[in-house]
C-alpha atoms as a PDB file:
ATOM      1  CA  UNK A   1     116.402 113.077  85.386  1.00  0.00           C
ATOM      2  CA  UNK A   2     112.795 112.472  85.007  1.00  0.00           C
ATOM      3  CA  UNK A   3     111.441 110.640  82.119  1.00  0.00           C
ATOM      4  CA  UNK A   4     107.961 110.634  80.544  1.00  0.00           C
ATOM      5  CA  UNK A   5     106.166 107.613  80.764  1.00  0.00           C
ATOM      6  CA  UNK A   6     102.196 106.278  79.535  1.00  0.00           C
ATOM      7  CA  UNK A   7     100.699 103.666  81.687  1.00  0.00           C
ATOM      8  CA  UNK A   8      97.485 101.965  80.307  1.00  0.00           C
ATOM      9  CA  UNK A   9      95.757  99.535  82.457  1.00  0.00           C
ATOM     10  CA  UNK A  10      92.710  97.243  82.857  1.00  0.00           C
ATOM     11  CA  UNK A  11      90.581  96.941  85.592  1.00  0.00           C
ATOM     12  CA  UNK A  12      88.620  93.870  85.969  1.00  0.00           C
ATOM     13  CA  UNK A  13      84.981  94.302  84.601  1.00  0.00           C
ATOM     14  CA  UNK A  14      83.214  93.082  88.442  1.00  0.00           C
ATOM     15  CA  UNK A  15      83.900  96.700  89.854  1.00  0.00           C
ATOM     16  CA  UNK A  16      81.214  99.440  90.032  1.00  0.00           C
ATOM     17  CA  UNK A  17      82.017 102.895  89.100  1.00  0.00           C
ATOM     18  CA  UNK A  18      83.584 103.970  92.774  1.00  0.00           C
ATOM     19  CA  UNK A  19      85.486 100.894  92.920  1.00  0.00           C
ATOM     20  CA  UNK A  20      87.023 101.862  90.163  1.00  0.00           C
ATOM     21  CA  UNK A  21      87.417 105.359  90.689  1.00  0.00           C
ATOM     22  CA  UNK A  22      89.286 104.410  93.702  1.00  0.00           C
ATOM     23  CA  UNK A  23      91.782 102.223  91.697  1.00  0.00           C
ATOM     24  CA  UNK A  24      92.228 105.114  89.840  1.00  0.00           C
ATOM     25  CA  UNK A  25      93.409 107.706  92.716  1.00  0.00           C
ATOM     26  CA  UNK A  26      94.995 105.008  94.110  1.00  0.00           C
ATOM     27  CA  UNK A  27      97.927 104.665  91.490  1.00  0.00           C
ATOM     28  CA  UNK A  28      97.407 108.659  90.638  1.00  0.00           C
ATOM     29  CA  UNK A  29      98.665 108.694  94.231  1.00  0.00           C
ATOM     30  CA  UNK A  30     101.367 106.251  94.395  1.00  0.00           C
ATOM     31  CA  UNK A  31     103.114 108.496  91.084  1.00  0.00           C
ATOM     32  CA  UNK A  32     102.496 112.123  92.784  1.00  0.00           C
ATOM     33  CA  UNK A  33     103.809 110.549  96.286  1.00  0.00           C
ATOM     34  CA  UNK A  34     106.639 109.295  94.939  1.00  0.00           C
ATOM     35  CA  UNK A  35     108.482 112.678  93.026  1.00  0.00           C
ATOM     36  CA  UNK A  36     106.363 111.885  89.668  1.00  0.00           C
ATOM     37  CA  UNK A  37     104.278 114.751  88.075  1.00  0.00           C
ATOM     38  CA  UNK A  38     100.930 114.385  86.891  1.00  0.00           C
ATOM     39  CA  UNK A  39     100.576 115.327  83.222  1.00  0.00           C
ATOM     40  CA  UNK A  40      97.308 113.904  81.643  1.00  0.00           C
ATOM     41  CA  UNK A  41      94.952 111.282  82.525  1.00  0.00           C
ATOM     42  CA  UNK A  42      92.198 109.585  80.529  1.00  0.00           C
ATOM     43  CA  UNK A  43      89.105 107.687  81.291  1.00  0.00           C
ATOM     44  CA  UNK A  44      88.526 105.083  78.422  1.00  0.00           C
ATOM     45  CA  UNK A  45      85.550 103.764  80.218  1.00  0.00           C
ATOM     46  CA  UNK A  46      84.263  99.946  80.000  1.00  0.00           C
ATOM     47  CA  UNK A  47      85.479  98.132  76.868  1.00  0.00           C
ATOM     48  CA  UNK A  48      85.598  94.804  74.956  1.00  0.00           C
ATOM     49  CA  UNK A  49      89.179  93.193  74.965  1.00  0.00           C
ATOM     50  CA  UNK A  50      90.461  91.726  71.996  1.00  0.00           C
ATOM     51  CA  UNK A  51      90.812  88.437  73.919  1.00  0.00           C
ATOM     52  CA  UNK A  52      89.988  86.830  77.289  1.00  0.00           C
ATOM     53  CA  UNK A  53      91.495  87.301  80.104  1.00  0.00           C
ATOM     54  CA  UNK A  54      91.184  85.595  83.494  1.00  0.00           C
ATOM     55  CA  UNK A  55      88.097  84.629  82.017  1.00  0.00           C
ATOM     56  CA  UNK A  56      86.116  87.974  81.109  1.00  0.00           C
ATOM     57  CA  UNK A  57      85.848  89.688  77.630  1.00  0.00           C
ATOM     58  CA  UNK A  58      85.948  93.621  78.986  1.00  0.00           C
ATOM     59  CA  UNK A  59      87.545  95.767  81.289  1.00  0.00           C
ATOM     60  CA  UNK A  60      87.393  99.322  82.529  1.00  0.00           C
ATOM     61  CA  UNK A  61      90.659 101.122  80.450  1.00  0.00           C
ATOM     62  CA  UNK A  62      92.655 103.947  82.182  1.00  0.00           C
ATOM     63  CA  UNK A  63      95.490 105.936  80.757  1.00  0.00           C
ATOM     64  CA  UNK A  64      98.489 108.266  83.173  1.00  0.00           C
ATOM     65  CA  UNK A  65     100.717 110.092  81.558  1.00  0.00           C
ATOM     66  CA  UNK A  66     103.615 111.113  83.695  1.00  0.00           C
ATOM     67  CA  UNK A  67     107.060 111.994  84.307  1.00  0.00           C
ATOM     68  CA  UNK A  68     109.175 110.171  86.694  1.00  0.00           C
ATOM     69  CA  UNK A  69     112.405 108.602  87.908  1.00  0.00           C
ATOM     70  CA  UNK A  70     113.214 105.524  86.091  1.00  0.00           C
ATOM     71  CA  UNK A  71     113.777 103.426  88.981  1.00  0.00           C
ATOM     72  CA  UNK A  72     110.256 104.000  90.410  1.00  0.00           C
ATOM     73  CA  UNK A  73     108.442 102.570  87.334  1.00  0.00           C
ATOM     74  CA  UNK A  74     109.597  99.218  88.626  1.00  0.00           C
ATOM     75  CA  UNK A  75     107.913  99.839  91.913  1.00  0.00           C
ATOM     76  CA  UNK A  76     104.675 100.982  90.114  1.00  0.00           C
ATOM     77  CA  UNK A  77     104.550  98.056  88.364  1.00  0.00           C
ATOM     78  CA  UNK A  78     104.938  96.015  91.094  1.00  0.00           C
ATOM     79  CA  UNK A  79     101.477  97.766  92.676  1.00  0.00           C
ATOM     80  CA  UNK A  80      99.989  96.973  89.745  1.00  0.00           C
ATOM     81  CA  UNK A  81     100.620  93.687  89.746  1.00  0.00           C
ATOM     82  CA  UNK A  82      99.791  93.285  93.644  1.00  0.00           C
ATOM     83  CA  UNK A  83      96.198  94.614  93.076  1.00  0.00           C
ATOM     84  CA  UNK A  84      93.347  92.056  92.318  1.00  0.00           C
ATOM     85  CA  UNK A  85      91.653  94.326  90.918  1.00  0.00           C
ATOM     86  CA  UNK A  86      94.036  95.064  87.614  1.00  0.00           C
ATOM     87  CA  UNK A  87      93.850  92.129  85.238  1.00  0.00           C
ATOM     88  CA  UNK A  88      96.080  93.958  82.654  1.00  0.00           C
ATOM     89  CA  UNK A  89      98.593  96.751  81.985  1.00  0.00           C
ATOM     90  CA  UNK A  90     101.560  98.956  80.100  1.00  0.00           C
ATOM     91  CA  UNK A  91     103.978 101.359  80.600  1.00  0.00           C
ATOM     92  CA  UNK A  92     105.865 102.476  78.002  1.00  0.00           C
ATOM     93  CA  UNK A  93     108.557 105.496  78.200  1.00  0.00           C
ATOM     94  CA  UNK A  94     107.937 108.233  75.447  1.00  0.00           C
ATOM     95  CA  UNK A  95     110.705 109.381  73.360  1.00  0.00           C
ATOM     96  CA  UNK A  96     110.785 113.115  72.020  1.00  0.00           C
ATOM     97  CA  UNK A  97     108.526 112.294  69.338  1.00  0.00           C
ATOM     98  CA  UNK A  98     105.933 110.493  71.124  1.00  0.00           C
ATOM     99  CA  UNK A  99     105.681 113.606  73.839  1.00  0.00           C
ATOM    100  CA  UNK A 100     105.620 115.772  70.744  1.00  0.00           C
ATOM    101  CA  UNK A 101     102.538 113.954  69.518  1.00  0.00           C
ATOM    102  CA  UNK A 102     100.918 113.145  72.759  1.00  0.00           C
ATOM    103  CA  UNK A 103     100.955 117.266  73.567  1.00  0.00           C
ATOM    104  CA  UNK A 104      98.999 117.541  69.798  1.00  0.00           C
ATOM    105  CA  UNK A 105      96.738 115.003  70.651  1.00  0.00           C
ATOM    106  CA  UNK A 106      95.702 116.608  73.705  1.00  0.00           C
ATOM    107  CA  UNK A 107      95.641 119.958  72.028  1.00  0.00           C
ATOM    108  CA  UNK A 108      93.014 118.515  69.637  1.00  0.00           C
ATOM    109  CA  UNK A 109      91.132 117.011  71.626  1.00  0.00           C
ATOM    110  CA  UNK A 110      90.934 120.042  73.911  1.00  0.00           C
ATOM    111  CA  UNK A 111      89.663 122.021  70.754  1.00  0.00           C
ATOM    112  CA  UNK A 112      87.381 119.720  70.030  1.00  0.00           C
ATOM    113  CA  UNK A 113      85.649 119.683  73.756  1.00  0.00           C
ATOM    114  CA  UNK A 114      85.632 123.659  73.302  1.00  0.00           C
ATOM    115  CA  UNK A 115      83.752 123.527  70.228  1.00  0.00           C
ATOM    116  CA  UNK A 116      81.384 121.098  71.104  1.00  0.00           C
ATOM    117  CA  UNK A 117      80.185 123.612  74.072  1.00  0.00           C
ATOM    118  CA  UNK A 118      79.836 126.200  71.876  1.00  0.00           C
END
């Protein structure tokens, strides 16, 4: 039974834009290698934090949004906490209402890309 899981995480502000990048499609990776499925992905960019941490006041912000096995989230985590180069992040599982409003979101913000090319 796969779940559906967010992931939001920080990567340290020292990085340039490949650097990060391959962060990124590093842990994109680690979730499609391991049975999870891909569902959305988001690109926050560089942004202040609302406190310090480890000394720096922003961070490049990422968001997944996946489904997979429940017992592999600890082994995610586990990357994420083995990589210097993540200072900070969450994964929290979505319940039916939280996927319901997550698919909305993205449907919005889809129309909203469409009519700006108009």
């Amino acid at each position: 039974m796969l779940n559906q899981y967010e992931t939001v995480f920080i990567c340290t502000p020292v990085l340039s834009e490949p650097q990060v990048k391959e962060a990124v499609k590093k842990f994109r990776d680690i979730i499609t290698e391991h049975g999870g499925e891909m569902l959305h992905e988001e690109d926050w960019g560089m942004k202040k934090l609302a406190y310090p941490i480890q000394k720096k006041s922003t961070g490049f912000y990422h968001m997944f949004e996946f489904k997979a096995d429940p017992v592999f989230i600890t082994k995610l985590e586990t990357d994420f906490r083995r990589d210097e180069r993540v200072i900070r992040f969450m994964t929290v599982r979505l319940d039916k209402y939280a996927v319901a409003y997550s698919e909305k979101r993205r449907k919005l913000q889809k129309e909203k890309t469409e009519k700006k090319e108009d």
